[in-house]
Protein backbone atom coordinates (compact mmCIF):
# COMPACT_ATOMS: atom_id res chain seq x y z
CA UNK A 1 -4.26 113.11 43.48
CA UNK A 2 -1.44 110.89 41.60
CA UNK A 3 -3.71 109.26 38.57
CA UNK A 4 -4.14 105.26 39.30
CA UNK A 5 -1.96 103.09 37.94
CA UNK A 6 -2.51 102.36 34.03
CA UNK A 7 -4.41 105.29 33.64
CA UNK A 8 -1.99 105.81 30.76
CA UNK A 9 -1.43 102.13 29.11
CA UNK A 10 1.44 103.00 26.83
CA UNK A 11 2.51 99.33 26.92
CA UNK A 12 2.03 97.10 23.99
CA UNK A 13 0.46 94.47 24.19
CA UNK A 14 1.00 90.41 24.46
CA UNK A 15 -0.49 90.04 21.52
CA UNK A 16 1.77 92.41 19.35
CA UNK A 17 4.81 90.86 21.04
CA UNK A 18 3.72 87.16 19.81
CA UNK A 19 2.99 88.71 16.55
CA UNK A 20 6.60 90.26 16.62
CA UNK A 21 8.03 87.40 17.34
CA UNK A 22 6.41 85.08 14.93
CA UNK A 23 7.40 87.44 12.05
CA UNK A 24 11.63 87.21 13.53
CA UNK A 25 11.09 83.73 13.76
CA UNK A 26 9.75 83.50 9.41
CA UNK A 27 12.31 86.03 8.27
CA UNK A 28 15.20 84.40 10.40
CA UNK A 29 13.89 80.71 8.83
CA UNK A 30 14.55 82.77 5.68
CA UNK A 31 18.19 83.00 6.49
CA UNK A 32 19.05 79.78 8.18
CA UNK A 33 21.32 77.32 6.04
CA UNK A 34 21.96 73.44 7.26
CA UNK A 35 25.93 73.08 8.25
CA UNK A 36 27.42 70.90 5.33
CA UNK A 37 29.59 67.96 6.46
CA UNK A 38 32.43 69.91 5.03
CA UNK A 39 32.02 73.10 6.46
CA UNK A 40 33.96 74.52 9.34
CA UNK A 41 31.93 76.21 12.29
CA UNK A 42 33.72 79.61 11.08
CA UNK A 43 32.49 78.64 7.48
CA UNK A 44 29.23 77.79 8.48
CA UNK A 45 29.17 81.65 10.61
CA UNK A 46 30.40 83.51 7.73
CA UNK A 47 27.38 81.75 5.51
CA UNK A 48 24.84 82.98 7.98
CA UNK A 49 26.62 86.28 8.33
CA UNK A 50 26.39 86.75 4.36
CA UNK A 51 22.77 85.99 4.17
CA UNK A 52 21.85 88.20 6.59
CA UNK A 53 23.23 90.73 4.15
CA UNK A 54 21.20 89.40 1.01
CA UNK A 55 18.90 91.98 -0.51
CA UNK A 56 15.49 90.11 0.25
CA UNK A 57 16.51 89.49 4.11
CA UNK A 58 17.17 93.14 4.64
CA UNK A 59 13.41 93.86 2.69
CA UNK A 60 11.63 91.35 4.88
CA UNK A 61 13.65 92.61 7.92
CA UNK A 62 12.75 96.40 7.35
CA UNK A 63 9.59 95.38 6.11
CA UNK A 64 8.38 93.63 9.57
CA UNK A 65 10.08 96.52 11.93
CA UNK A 66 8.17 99.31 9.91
CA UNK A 67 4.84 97.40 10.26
CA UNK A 68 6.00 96.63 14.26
CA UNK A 69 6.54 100.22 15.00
CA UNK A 70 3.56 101.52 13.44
CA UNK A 71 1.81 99.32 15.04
CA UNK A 72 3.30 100.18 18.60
CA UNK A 73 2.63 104.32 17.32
CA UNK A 74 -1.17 103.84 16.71
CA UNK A 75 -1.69 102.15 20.36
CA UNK A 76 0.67 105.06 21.61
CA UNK A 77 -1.30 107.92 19.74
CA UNK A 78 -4.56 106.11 21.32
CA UNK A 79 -3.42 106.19 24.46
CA UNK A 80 -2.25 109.49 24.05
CA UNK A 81 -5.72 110.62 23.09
CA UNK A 82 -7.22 108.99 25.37
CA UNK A 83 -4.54 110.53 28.21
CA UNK A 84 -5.43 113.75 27.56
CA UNK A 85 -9.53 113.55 27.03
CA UNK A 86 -9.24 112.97 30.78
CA UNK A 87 -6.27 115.56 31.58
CA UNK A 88 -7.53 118.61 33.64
CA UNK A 89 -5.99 120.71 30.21
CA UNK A 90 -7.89 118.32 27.98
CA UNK A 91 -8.47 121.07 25.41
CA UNK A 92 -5.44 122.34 25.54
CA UNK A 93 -3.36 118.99 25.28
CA UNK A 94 -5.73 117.76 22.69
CA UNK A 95 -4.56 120.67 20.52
CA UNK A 96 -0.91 120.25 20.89
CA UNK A 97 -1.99 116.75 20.23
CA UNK A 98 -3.42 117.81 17.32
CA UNK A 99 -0.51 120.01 15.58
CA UNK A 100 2.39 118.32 16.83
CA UNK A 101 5.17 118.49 14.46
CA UNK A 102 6.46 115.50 13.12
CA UNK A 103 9.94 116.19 13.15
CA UNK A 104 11.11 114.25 16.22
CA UNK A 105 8.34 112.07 16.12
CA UNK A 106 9.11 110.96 12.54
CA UNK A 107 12.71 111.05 13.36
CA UNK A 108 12.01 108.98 16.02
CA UNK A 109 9.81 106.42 14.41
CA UNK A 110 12.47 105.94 11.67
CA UNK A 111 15.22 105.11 13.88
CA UNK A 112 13.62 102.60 15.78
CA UNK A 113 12.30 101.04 12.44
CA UNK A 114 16.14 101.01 11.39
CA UNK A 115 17.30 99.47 14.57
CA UNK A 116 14.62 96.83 14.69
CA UNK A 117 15.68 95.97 11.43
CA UNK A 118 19.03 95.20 12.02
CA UNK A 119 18.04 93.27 15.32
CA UNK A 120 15.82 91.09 12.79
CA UNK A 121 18.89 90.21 11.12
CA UNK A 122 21.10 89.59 13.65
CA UNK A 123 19.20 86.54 15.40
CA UNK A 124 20.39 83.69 13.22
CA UNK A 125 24.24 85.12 13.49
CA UNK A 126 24.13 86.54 16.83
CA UNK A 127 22.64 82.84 18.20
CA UNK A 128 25.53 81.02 15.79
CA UNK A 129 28.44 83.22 17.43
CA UNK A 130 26.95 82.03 20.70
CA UNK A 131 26.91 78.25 19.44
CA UNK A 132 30.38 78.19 18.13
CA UNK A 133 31.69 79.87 20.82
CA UNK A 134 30.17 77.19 23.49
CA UNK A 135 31.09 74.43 20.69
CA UNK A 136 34.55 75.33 20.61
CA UNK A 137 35.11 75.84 24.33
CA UNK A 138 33.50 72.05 24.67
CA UNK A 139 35.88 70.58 22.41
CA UNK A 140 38.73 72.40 24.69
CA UNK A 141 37.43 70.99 27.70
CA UNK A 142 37.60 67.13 25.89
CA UNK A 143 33.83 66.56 24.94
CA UNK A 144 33.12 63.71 22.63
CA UNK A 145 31.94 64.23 18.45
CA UNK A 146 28.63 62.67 19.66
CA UNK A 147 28.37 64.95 22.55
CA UNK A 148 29.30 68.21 19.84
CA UNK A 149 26.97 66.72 17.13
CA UNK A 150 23.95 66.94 19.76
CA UNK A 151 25.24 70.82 20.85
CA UNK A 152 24.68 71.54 17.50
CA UNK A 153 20.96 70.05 17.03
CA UNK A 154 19.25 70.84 19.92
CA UNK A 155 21.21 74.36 21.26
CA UNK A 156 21.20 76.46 18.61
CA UNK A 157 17.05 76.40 18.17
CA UNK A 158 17.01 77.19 21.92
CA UNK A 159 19.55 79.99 21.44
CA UNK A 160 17.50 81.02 18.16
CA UNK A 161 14.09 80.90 20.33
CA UNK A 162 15.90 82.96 23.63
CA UNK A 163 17.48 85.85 21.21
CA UNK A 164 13.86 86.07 19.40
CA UNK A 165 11.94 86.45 22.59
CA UNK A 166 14.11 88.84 23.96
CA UNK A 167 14.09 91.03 21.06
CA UNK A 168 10.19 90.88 21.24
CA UNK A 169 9.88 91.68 24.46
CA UNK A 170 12.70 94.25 24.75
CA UNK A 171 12.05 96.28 21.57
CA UNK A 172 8.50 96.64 22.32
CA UNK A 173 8.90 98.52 25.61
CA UNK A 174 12.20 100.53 24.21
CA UNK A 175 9.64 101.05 20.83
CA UNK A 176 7.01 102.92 23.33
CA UNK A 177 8.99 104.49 25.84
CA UNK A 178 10.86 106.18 22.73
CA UNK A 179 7.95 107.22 21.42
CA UNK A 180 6.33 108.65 24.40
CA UNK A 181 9.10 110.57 25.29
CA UNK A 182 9.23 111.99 21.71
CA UNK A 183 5.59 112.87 21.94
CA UNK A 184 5.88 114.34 25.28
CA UNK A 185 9.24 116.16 24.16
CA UNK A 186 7.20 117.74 21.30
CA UNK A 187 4.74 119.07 23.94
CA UNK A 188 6.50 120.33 26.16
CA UNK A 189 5.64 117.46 28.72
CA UNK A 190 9.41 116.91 30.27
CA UNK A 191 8.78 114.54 33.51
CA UNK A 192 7.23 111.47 33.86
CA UNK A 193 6.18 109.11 36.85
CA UNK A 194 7.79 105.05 36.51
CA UNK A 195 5.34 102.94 37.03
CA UNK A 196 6.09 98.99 37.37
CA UNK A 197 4.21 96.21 36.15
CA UNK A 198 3.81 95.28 40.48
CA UNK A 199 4.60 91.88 40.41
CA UNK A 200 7.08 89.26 41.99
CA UNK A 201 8.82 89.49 38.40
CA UNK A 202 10.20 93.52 38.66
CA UNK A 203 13.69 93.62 39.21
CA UNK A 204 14.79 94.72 42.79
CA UNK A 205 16.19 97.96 40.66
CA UNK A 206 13.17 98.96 39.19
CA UNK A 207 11.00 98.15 42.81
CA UNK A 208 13.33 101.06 44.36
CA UNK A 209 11.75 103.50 40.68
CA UNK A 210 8.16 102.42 40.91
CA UNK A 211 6.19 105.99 41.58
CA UNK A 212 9.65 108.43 40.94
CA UNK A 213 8.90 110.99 39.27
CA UNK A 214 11.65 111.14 36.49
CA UNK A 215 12.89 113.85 33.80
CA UNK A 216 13.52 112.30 30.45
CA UNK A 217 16.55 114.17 30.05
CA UNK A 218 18.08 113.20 33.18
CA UNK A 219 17.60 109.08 33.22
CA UNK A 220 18.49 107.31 36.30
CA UNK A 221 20.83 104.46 36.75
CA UNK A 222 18.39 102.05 38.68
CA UNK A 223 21.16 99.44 39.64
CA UNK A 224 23.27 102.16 40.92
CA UNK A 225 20.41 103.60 43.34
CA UNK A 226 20.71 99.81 44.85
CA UNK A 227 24.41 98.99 44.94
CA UNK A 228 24.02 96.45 42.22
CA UNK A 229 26.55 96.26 39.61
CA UNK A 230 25.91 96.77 35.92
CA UNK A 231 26.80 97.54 32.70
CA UNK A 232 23.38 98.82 31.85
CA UNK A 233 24.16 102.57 33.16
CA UNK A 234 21.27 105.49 33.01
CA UNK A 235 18.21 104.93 30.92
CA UNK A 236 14.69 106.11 31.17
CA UNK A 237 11.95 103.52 31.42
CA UNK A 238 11.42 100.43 29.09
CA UNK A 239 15.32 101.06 27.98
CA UNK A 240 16.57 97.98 29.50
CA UNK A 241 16.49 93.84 28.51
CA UNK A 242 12.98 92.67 29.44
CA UNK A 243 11.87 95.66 30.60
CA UNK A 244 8.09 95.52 31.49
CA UNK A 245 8.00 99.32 33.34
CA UNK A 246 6.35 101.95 31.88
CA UNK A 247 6.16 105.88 31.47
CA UNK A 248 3.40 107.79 33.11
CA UNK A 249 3.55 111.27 31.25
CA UNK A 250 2.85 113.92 34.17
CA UNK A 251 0.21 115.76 31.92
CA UNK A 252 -0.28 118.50 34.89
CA UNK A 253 1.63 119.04 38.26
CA UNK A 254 -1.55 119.66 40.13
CA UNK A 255 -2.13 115.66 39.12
CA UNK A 256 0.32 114.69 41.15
CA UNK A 257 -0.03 114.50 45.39
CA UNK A 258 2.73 116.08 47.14
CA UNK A 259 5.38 115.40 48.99
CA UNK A 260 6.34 113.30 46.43
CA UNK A 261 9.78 111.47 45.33
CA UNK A 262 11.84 112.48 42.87
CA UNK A 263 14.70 111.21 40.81
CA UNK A 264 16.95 114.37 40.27
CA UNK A 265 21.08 114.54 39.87
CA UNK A 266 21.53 110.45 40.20
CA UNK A 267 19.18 110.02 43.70
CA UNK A 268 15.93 110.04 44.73
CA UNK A 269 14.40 112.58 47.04
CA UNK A 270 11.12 113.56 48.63
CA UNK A 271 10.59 116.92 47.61
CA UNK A 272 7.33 118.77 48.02
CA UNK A 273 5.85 121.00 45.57
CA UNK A 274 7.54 124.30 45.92
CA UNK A 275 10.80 122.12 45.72
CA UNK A 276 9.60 119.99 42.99
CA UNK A 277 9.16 123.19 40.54
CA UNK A 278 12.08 125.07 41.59
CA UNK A 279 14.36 122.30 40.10
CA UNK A 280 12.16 121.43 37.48
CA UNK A 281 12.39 125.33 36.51
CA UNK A 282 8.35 125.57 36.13
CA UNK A 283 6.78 128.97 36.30
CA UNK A 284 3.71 128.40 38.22
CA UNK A 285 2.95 128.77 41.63
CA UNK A 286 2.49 126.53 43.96
């Protein structure tokens, strides 16, 4: 039978997210410098864009992502552990477990510390392009000093707090689902079941993926499989803004209840067993 949902909890958690987010918020505090009375907006930019650039910013920035990330790996190792103590090849998982080579792993975990790192450092810039680009379209359109002096106090923390939750929330699910696919890549564990979080929140898109059986190397493009339009394109799960899905690792075939539906070649199709490993190109009988 198809395990129960969250029998594999790769997600992080709430917790780590806050945490995440409390360390953007002190490092971008680090960076922020007050608008002088003299400066231009496009002065004022260019000071935040330099800063981000300082040597101590990018330390604190790679700092925080590398403790973020390892963080995210030891849940992910857990639940890997955990995962395959229950798998019906527990002692054979457990050894690949075990000796898995670090190479993709590692390769993995670096860029993902890299990229968080330069996501740390973009919130104070990224949320002052935003600002001066709604500042300067309000002055087109006629609005008052007063009403440009109060843009500038009370939108740019709301754009600083929206870019720092996203980042939190987004990175942590693209942070696991990287690293379980890497895992499962190293394995030799290529297909994986989406699984949403099942509430009113999921995205109409991801509703139509929950319980697809996916390959990692052949992502879907959820909007597309609903006639929505987007720029997001294929990705595999957790690779999207807000993202709460996550990746449940098909540890054996004979786990899963067929007929079952499958994501293969940019649709989804019920496809029973025989089917299933004839595309996948498994050598096992069904």
């Amino acid at each position: 039978m198809t395990p129960p949902k969250k029998t594999q909890d790769f997600h992080p958690t709430k917790r780590l997210r806050d945490e995440y987010a409390a360390g953007i918020r002190a490092v971008t505090g680090r960076m922020l410098k007050p608008r002088m009375p003299e400066q231009s907006l496009d002065d004022w930019l260019r000071s935040l864009q330099a800063a981000s650039q300082e040597r101590d910013i990018q330390e604190a920035s790679e700092v925080l992502a590398s403790r973020f990330v390892a963080q995210v790996d030891a849940g992910n190792k857990r639940t890997w552990r955990d995962a395959a103590a229950k798998a019906m090849r527990s002692a054979k998982l457990t050894a690949a477990l075990k000796n898995e080579l670090q190479d993709r792993v590692g390769q993995t975990f670096n860029r993902l510390v890299q990229e968080n790192a330069k996501y740390i450092r973009s919130v104070a810039t990224e949320s002052a392009e935003r600002l001066v680009h709604e500042v300067k379209q309000a002055e087109l359109n006629g609005a008052r000093p007063a009403t440009i002096a109060k843009m500038m106090r009370s939108r740019f923390p709301q754009l600083l707090r929206s870019r720092t939750q996203l980042i939190a929330r987004t990175e942590s699910a693209k942070v696991s689902s990287a690293l379980t696919q890497a895992r499962a890549e190293e394995i030799g564990l290529a297909w994986y079941v989406w699984q949403t979080s099942e509430d009113v929140r999921v995205r109409v898109s991801h509703k139509k993926m929950d319980d697809v059986l996916v390959s990692w190397h052949d992502p879907p493009d959820p909007e597309a499989l609903v006639d929505e339009k987007s720029s997001l394109g294929h990705y595999n799960v957790g690779n999207c803004p807000n993202c709460r899905c996550t990746a449940l690792v098909i540890l054996d075939i004979d786990d899963v209840t067929w007929p079952h539906r499958v994501h293969w070649h940019g649709s989804i199709k019920q496809m029973t067993k025989t089917a299933f490993l004839r595309i996948a190109g498994l050598q096992k009988a069904a």
